[in-house]
C-alpha atoms as a PDB file:
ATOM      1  CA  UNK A   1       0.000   0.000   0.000  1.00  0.00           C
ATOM      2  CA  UNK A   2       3.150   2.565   0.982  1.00  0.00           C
ATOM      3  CA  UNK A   3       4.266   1.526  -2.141  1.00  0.00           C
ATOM      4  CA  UNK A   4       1.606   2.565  -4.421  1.00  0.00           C
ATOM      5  CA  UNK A   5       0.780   5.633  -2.494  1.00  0.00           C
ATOM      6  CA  UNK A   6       4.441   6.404  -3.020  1.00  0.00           C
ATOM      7  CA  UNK A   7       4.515   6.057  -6.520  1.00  0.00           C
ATOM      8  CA  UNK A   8       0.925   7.725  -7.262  1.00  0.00           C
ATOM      9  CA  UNK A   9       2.390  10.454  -5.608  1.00  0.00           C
ATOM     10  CA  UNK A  10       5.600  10.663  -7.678  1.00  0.00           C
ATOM     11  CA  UNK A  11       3.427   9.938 -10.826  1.00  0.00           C
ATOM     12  CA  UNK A  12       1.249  13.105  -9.632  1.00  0.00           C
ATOM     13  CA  UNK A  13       4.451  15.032  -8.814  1.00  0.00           C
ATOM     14  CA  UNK A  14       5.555  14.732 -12.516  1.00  0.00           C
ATOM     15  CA  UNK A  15       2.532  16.040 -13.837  1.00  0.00           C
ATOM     16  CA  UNK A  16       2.301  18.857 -12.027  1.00  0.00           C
ATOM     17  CA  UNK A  17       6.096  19.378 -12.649  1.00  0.00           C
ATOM     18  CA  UNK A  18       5.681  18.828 -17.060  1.00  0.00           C
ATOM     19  CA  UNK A  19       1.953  20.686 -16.273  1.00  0.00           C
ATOM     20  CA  UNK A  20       4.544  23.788 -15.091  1.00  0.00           C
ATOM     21  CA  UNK A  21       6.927  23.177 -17.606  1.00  0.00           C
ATOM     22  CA  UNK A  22       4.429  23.219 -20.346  1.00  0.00           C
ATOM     23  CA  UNK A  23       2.936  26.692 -19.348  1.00  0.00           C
ATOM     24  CA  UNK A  24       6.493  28.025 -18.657  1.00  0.00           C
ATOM     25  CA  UNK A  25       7.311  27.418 -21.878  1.00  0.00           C
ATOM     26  CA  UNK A  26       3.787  28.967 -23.341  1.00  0.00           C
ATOM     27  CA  UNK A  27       4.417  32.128 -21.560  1.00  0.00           C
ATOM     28  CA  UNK A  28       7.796  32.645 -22.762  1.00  0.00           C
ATOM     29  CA  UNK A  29       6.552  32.282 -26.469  1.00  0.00           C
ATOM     30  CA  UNK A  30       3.742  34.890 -25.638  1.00  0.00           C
ATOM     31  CA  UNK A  31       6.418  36.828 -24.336  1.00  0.00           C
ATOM     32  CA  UNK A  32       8.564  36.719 -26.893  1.00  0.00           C
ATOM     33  CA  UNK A  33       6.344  37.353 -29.548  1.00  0.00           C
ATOM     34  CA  UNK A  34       5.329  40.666 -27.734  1.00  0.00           C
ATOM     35  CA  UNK A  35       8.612  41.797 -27.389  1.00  0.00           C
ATOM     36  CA  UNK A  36       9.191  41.238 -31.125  1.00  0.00           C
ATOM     37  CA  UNK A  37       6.213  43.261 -31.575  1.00  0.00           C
ATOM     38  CA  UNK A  38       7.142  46.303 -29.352  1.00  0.00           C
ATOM     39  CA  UNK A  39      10.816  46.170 -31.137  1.00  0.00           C
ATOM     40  CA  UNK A  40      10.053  46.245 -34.549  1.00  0.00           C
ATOM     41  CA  UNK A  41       8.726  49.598 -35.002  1.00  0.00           C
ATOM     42  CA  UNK A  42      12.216  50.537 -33.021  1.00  0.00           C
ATOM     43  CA  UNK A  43      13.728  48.386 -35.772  1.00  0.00           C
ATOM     44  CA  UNK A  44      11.719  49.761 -38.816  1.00  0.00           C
ATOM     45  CA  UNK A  45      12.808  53.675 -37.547  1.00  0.00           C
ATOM     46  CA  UNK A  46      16.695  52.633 -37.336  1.00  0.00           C
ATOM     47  CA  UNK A  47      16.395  50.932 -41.263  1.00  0.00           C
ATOM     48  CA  UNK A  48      14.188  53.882 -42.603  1.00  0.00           C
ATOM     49  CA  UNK A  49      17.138  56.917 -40.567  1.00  0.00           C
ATOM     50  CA  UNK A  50      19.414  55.107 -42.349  1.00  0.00           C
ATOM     51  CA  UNK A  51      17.953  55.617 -45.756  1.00  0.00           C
ATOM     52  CA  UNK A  52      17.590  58.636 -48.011  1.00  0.00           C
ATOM     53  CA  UNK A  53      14.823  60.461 -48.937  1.00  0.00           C
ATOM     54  CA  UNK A  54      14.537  58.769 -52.828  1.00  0.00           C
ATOM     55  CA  UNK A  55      14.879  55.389 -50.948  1.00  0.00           C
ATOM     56  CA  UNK A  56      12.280  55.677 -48.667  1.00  0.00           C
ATOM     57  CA  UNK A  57       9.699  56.923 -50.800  1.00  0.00           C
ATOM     58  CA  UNK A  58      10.500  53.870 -53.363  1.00  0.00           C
ATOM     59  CA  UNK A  59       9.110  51.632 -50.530  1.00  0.00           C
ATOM     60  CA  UNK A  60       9.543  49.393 -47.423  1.00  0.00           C
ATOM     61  CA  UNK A  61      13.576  47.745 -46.880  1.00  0.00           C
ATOM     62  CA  UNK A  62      13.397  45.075 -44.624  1.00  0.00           C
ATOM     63  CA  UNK A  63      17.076  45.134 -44.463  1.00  0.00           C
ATOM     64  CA  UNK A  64      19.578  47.856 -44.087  1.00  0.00           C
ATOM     65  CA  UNK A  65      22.171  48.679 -46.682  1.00  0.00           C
ATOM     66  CA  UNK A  66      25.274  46.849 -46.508  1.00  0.00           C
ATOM     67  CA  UNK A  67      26.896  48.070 -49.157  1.00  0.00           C
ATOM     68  CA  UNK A  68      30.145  49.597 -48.908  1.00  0.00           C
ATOM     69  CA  UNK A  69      28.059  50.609 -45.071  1.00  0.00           C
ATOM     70  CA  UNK A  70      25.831  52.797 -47.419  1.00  0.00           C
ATOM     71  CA  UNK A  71      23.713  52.914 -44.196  1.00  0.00           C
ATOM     72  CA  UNK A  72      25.830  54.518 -42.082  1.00  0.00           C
ATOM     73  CA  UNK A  73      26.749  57.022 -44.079  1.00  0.00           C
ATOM     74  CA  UNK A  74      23.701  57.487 -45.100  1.00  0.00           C
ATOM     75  CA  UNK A  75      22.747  57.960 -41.485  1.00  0.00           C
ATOM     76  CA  UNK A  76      25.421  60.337 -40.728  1.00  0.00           C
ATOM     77  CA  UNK A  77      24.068  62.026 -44.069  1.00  0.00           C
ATOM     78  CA  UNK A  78      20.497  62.352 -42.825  1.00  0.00           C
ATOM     79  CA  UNK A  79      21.827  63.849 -39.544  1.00  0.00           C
ATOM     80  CA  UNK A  80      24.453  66.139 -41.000  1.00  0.00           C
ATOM     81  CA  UNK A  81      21.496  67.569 -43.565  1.00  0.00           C
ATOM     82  CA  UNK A  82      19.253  67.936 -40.536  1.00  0.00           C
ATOM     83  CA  UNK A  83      21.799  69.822 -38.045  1.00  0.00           C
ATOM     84  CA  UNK A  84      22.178  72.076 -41.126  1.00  0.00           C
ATOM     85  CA  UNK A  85      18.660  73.265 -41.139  1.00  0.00           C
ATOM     86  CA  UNK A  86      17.316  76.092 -39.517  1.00  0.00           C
ATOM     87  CA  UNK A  87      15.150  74.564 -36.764  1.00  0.00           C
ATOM     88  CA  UNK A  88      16.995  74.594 -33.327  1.00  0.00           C
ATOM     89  CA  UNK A  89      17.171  71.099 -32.313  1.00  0.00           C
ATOM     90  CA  UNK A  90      19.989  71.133 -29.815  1.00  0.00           C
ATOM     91  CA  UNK A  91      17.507  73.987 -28.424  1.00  0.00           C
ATOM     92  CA  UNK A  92      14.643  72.037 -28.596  1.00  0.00           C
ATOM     93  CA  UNK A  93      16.422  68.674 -26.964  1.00  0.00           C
ATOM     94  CA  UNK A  94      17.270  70.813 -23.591  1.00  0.00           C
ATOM     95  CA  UNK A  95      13.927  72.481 -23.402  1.00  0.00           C
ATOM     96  CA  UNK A  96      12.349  68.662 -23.965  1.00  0.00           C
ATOM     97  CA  UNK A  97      14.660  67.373 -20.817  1.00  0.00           C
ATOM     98  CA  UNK A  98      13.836  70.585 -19.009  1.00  0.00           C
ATOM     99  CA  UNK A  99      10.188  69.878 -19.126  1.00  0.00           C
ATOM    100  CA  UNK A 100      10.050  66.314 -18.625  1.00  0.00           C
ATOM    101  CA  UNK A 101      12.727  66.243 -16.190  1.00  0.00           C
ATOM    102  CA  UNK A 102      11.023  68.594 -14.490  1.00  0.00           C
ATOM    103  CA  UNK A 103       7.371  67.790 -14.313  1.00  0.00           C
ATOM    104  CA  UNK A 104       8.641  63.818 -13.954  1.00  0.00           C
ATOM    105  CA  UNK A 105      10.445  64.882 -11.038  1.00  0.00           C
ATOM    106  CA  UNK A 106       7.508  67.341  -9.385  1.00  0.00           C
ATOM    107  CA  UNK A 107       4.749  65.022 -10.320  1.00  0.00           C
ATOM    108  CA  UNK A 108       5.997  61.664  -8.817  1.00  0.00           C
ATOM    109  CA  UNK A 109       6.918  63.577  -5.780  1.00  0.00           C
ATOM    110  CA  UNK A 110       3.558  65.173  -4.644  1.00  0.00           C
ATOM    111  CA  UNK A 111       1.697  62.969  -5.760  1.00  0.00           C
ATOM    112  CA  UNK A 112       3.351  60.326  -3.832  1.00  0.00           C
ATOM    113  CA  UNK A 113       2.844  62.827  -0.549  1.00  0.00           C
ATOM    114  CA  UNK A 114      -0.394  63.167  -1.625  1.00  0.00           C
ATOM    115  CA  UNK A 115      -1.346  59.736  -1.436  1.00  0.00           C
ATOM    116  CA  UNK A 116       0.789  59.743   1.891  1.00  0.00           C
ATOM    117  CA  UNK A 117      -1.387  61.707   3.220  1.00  0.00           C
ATOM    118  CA  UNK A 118      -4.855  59.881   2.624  1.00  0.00           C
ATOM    119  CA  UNK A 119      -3.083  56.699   3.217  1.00  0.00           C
ATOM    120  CA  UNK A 120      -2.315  57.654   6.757  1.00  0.00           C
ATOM    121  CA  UNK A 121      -4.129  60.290   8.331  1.00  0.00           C
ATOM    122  CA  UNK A 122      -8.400  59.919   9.186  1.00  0.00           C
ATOM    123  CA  UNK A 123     -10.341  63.041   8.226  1.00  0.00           C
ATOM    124  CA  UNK A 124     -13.784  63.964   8.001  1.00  0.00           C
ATOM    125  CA  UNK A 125     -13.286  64.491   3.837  1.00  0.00           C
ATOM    126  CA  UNK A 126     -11.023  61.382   3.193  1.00  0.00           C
ATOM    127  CA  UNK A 127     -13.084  59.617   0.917  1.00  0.00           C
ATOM    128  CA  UNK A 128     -14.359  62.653  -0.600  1.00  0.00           C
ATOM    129  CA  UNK A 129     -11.236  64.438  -1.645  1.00  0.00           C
ATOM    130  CA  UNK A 130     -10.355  61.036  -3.024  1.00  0.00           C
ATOM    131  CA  UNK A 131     -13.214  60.725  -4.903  1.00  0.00           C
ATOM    132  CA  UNK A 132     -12.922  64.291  -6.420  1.00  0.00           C
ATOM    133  CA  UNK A 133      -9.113  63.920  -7.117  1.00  0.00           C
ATOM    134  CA  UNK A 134     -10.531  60.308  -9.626  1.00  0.00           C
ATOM    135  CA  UNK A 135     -13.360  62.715 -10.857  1.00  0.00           C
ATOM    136  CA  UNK A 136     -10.561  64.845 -11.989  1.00  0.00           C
ATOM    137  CA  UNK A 137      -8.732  62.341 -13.456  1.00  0.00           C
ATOM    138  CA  UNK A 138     -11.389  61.937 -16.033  1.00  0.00           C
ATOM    139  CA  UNK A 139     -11.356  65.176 -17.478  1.00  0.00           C
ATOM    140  CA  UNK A 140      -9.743  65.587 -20.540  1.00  0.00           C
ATOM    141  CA  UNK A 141      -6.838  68.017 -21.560  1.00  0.00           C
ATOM    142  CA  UNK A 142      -8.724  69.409 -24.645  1.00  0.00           C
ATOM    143  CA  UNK A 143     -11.662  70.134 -22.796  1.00  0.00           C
ATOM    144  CA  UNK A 144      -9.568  72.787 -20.246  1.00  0.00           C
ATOM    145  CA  UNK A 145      -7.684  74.190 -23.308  1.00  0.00           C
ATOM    146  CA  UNK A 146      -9.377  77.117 -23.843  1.00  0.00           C
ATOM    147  CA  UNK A 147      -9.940  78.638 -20.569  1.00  0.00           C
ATOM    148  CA  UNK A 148      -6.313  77.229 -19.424  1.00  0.00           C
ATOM    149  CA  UNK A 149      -4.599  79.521 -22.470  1.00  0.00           C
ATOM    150  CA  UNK A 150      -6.589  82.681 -21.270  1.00  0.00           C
ATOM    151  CA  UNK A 151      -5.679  82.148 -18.130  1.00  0.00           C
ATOM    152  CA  UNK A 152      -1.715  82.316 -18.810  1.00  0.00           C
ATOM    153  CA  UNK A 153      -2.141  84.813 -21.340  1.00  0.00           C
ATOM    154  CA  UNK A 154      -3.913  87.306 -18.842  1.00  0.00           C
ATOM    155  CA  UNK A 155      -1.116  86.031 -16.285  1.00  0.00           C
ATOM    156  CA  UNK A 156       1.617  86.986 -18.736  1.00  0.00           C
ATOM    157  CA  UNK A 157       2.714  83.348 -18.915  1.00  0.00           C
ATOM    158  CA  UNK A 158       2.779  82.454 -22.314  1.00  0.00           C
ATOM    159  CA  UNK A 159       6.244  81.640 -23.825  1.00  0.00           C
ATOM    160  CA  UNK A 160       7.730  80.610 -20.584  1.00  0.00           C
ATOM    161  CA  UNK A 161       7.709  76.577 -19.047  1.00  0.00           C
ATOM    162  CA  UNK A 162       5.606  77.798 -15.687  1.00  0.00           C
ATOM    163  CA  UNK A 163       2.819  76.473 -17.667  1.00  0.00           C
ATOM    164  CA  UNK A 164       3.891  73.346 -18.582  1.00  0.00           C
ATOM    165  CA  UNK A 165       5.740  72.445 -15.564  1.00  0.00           C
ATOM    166  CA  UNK A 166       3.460  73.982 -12.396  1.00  0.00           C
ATOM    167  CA  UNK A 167       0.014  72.133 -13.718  1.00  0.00           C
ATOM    168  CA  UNK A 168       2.136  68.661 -13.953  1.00  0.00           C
ATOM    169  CA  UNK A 169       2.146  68.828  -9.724  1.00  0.00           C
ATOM    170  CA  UNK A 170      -1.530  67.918  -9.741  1.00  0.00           C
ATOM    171  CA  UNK A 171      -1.221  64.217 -11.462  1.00  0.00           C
ATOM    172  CA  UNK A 172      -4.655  62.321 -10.945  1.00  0.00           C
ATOM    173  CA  UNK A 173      -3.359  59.361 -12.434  1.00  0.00           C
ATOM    174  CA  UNK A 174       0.175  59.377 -10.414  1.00  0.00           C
ATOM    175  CA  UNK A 175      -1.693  60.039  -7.397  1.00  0.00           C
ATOM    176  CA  UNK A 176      -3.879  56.959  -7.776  1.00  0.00           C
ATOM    177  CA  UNK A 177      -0.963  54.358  -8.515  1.00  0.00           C
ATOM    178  CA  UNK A 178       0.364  55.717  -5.530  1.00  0.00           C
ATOM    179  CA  UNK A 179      -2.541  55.106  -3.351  1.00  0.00           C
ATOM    180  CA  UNK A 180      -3.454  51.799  -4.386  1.00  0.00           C
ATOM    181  CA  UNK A 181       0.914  50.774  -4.273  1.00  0.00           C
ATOM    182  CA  UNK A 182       0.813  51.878  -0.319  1.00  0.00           C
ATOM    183  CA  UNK A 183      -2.299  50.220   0.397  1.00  0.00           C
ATOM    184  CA  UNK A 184      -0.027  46.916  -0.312  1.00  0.00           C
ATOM    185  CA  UNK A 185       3.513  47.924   0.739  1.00  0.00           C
ATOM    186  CA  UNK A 186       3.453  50.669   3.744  1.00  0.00           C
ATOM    187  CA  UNK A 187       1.627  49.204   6.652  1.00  0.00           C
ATOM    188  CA  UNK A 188       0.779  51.877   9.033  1.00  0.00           C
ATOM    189  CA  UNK A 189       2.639  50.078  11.612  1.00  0.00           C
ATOM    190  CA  UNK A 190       5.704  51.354  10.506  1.00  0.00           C
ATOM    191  CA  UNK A 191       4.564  55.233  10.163  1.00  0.00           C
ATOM    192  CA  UNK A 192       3.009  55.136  13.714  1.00  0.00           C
ATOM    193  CA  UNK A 193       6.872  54.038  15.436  1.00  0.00           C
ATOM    194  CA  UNK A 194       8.570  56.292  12.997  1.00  0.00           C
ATOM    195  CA  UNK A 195       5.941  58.848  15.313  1.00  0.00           C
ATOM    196  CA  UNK A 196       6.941  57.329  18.534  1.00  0.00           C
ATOM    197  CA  UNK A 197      10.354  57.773  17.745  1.00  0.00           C
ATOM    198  CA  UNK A 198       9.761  61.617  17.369  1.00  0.00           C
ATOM    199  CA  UNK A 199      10.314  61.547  13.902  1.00  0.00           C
ATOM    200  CA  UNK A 200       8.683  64.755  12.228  1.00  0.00           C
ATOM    201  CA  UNK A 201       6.187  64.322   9.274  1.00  0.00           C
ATOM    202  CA  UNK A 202       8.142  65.531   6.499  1.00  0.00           C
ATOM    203  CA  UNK A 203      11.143  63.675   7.871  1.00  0.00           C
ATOM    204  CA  UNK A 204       8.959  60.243   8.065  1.00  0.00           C
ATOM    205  CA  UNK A 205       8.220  61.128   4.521  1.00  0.00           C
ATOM    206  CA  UNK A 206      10.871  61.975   2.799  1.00  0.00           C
ATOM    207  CA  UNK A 207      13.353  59.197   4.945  1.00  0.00           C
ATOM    208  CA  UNK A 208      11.219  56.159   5.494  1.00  0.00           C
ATOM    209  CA  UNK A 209       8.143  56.458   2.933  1.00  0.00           C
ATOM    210  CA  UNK A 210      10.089  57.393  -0.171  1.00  0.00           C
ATOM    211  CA  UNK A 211      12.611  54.931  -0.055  1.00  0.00           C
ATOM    212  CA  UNK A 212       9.679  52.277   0.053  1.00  0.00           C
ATOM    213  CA  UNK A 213       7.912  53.421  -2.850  1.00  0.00           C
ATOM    214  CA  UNK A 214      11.053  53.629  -5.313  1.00  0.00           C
ATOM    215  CA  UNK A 215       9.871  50.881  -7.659  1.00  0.00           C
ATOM    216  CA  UNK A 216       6.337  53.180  -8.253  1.00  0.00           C
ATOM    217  CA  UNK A 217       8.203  56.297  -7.984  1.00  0.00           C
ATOM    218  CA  UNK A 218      10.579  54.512 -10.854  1.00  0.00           C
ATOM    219  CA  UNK A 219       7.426  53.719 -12.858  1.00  0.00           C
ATOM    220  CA  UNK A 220       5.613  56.617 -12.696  1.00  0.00           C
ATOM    221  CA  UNK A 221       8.858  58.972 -13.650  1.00  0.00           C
ATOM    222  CA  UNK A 222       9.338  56.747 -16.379  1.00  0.00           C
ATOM    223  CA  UNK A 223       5.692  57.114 -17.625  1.00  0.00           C
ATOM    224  CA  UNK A 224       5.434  60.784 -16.626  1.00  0.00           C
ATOM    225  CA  UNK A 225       8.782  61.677 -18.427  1.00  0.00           C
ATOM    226  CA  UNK A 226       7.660  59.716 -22.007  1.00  0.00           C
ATOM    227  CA  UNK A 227       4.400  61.537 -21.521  1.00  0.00           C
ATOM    228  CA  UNK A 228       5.730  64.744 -21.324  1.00  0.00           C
ATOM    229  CA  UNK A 229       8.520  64.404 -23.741  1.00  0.00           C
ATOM    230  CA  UNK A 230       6.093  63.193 -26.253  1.00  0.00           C
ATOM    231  CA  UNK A 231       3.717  66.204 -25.863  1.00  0.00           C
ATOM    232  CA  UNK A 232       2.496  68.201 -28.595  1.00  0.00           C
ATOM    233  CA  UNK A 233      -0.995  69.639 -27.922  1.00  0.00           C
ATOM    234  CA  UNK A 234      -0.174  71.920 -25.210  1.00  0.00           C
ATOM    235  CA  UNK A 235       3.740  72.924 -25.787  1.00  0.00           C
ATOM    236  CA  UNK A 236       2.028  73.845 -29.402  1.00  0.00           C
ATOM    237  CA  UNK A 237      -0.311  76.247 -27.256  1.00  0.00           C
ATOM    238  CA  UNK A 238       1.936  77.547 -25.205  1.00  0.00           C
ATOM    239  CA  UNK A 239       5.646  77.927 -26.903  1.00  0.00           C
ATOM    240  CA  UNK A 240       5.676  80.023 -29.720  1.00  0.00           C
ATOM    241  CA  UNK A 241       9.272  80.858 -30.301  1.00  0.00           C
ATOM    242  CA  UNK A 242      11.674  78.757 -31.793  1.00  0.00           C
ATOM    243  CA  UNK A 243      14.309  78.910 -29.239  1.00  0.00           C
ATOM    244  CA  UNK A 244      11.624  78.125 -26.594  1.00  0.00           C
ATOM    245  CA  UNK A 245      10.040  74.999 -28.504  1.00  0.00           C
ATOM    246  CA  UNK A 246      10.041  71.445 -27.907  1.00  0.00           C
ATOM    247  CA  UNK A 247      11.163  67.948 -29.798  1.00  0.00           C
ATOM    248  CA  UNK A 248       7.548  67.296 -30.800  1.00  0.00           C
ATOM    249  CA  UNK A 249       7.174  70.914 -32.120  1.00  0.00           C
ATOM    250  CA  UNK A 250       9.744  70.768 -34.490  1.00  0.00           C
ATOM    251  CA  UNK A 251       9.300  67.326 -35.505  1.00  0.00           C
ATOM    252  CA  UNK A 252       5.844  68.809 -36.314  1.00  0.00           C
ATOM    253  CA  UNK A 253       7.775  71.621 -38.171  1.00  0.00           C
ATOM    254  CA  UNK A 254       9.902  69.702 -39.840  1.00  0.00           C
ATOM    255  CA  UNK A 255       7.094  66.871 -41.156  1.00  0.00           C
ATOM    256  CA  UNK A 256       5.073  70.073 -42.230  1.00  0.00           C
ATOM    257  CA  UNK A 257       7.979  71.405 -44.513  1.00  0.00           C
ATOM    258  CA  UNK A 258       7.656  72.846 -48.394  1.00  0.00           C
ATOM    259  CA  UNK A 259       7.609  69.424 -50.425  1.00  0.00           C
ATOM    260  CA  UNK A 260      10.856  70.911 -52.059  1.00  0.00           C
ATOM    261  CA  UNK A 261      12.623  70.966 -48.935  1.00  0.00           C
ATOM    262  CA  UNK A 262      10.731  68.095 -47.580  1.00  0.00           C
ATOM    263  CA  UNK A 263      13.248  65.210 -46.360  1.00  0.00           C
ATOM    264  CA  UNK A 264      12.180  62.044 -44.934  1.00  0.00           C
ATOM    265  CA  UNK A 265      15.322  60.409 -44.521  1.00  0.00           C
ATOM    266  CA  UNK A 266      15.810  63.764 -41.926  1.00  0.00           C
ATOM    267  CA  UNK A 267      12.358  62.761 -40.209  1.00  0.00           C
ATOM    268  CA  UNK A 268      13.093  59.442 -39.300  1.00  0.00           C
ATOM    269  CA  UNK A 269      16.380  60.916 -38.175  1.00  0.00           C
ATOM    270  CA  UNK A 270      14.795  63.482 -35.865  1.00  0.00           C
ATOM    271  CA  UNK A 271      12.438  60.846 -34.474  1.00  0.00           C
ATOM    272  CA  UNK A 272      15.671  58.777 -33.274  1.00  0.00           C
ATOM    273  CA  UNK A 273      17.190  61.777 -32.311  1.00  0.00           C
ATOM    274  CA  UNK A 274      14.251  62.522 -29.888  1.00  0.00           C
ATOM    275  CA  UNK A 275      14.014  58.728 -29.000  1.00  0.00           C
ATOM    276  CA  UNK A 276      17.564  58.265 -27.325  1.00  0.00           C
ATOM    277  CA  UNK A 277      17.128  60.329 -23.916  1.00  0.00           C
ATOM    278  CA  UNK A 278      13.687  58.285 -23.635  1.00  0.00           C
ATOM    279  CA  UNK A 279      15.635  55.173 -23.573  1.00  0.00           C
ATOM    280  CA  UNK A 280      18.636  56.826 -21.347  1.00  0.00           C
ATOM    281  CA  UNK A 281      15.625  57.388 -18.962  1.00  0.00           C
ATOM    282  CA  UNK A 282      14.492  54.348 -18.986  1.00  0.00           C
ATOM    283  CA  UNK A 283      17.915  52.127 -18.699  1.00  0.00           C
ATOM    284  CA  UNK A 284      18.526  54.274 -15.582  1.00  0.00           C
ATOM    285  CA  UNK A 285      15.604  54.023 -13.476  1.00  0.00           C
ATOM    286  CA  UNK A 286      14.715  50.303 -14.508  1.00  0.00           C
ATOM    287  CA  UNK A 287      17.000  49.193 -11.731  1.00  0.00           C
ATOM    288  CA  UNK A 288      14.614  50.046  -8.989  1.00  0.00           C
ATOM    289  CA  UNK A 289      11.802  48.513 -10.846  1.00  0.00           C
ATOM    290  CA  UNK A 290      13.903  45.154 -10.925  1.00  0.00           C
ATOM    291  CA  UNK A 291      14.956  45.699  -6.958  1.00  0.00           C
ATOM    292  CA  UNK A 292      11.560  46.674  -5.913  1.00  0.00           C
ATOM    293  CA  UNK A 293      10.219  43.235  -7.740  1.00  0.00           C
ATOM    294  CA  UNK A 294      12.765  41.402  -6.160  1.00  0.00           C
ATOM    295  CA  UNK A 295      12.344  42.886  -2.650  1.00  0.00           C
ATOM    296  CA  UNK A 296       8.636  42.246  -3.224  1.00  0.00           C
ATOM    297  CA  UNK A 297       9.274  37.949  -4.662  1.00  0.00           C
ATOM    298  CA  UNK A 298      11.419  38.136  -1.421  1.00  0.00           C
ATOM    299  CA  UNK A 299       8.746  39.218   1.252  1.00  0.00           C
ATOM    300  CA  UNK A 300       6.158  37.381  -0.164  1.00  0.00           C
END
């Protein structure tokens, strides 16, 4: 009887073990085939930079040029022909990192206090402020636009960053990730000693609580910054000179061109251009996102 318990339960053991196996190797196909999905349009904006304007308008090349490296010349070509133009894109990169940077860096902060503070003090309006601050959330950009551009105009602010940066404090969407990402990884426990200790509020905050939320604050600046880097509709609003304007605007600028001037090969170019400090971005705050998974496998 020990016997064929013993090997029913080694039969059932390898099941379950080829049963895991199986969907291991299920999700990694799924996975990979995503991945190849996200990358190609990467792939199809390096082969198109590195092709000229005649080229690219003669159709789709699966396959760079490797020709005598025709396509890296080519590519040094395209960017040579656009740095010779007249729009200011060394101008228009700092202005970009300005404004992400900036509103990445103000958003993910305050809106992490913000949910802070519902998270861990009781009020009277708790649940309504968070209610209102979701209600806000749904409220789209266009739909402000007019009244939000008469505002800075009779405030003088027009031409100036103040109006992209200041409005990027109040993130709905931040704020909510935030909540719902304490709710699971700051017990209260912890904030209620750091009080016993006589640890002041901002000090609890900025010491204890921030260091516990890096992985969201990681995510969030990550999505805030590509959000704000690829803005067009209110940059286009606000920033009318050229020394003041953004990657998107010019890319804009340079898509709308005179057909004799028009360059493709220069487009695709741009687009790169503007693509790099996304990825730079990205490479350097992924590491908390990998530590705060880790940290998380290893507590649970």
């Amino acid at each position: 009887m020990a016997s064929n318990s013993s090997m029913s339960l080694q039969i059932e053991d390898s099941k379950n073990t080829g049963g895991v196996k199986a969907r291991r190797v299920v999700a990694y196909i799924v996975l990979v085939a995503i991945s190849i999905l996200c990358l190609f349009w990467f792939y199809v904006l390096f082969i198109n930079s590195t092709r000229s304007h005649a080229e690219l308008t003669s159709g789709f090349q699966a396959l760079p040029n490797f020709k005598n490296f025709k396509f890296v010349t080519q590519f040094f070509t395209n960017f040579k022909n656009l740095m010779a133009g007249t729009l200011p894109i060394w101008n228009g990169l700092l202005n970009s990192i300005i404004v992400a940077g900036s509103c990445a860096l103000l958003s993910t902060y305050f809106s992490t206090m913000t949910a802070y503070a519902i998270h861990a003090y009781d009020f009277k309006l708790k649940k309504a402020i968070f209610t209102f601050i979701l209600m806000v959330m749904m409220i789209p950009t266009q739909v402000t636009a007019l009244g939000f551009i008469n505002l800075i105009t009779d405030m003088k602010l027009d031409n100036t960053f103040i109006p992209l940066i200041v409005p990027a404090i109040a993130a709905p969407a931040t704020f909510f990730y935030m909540k719902q990402y304490m709710e699971s990884t700051l017990p209260l426990a912890i904030i209620e000693a750091a009080r016993i200790d006589g640890s002041g509020e901002f000090r609890t905050f900025n010491t204890i609580v921030l260091p516990m939320m890096k992985p969201a604050i990681a995510v969030q600046a990550i999505f805030t910054f590509v959000q704000n880097w690829n803005n067009y509709f209110t940059p286009a609003l606000v920033l009318k000179k050229d020394k003041l304007q953004t990657l998107p605007i010019l890319i804009a600028r340079l898509r709308s061109a005179d057909w004799l001037k028009f360059d493709m090969g220069q487009v695709y170019v741009m687009i790169a251009f503007s693509i790099f400090p996304v990825i730079i971005v990205y490479l350097c705050l992924s590491k908390f996102i990998v530590s705060g998974v880790a940290l998380g496998s290893v507590k649970g």
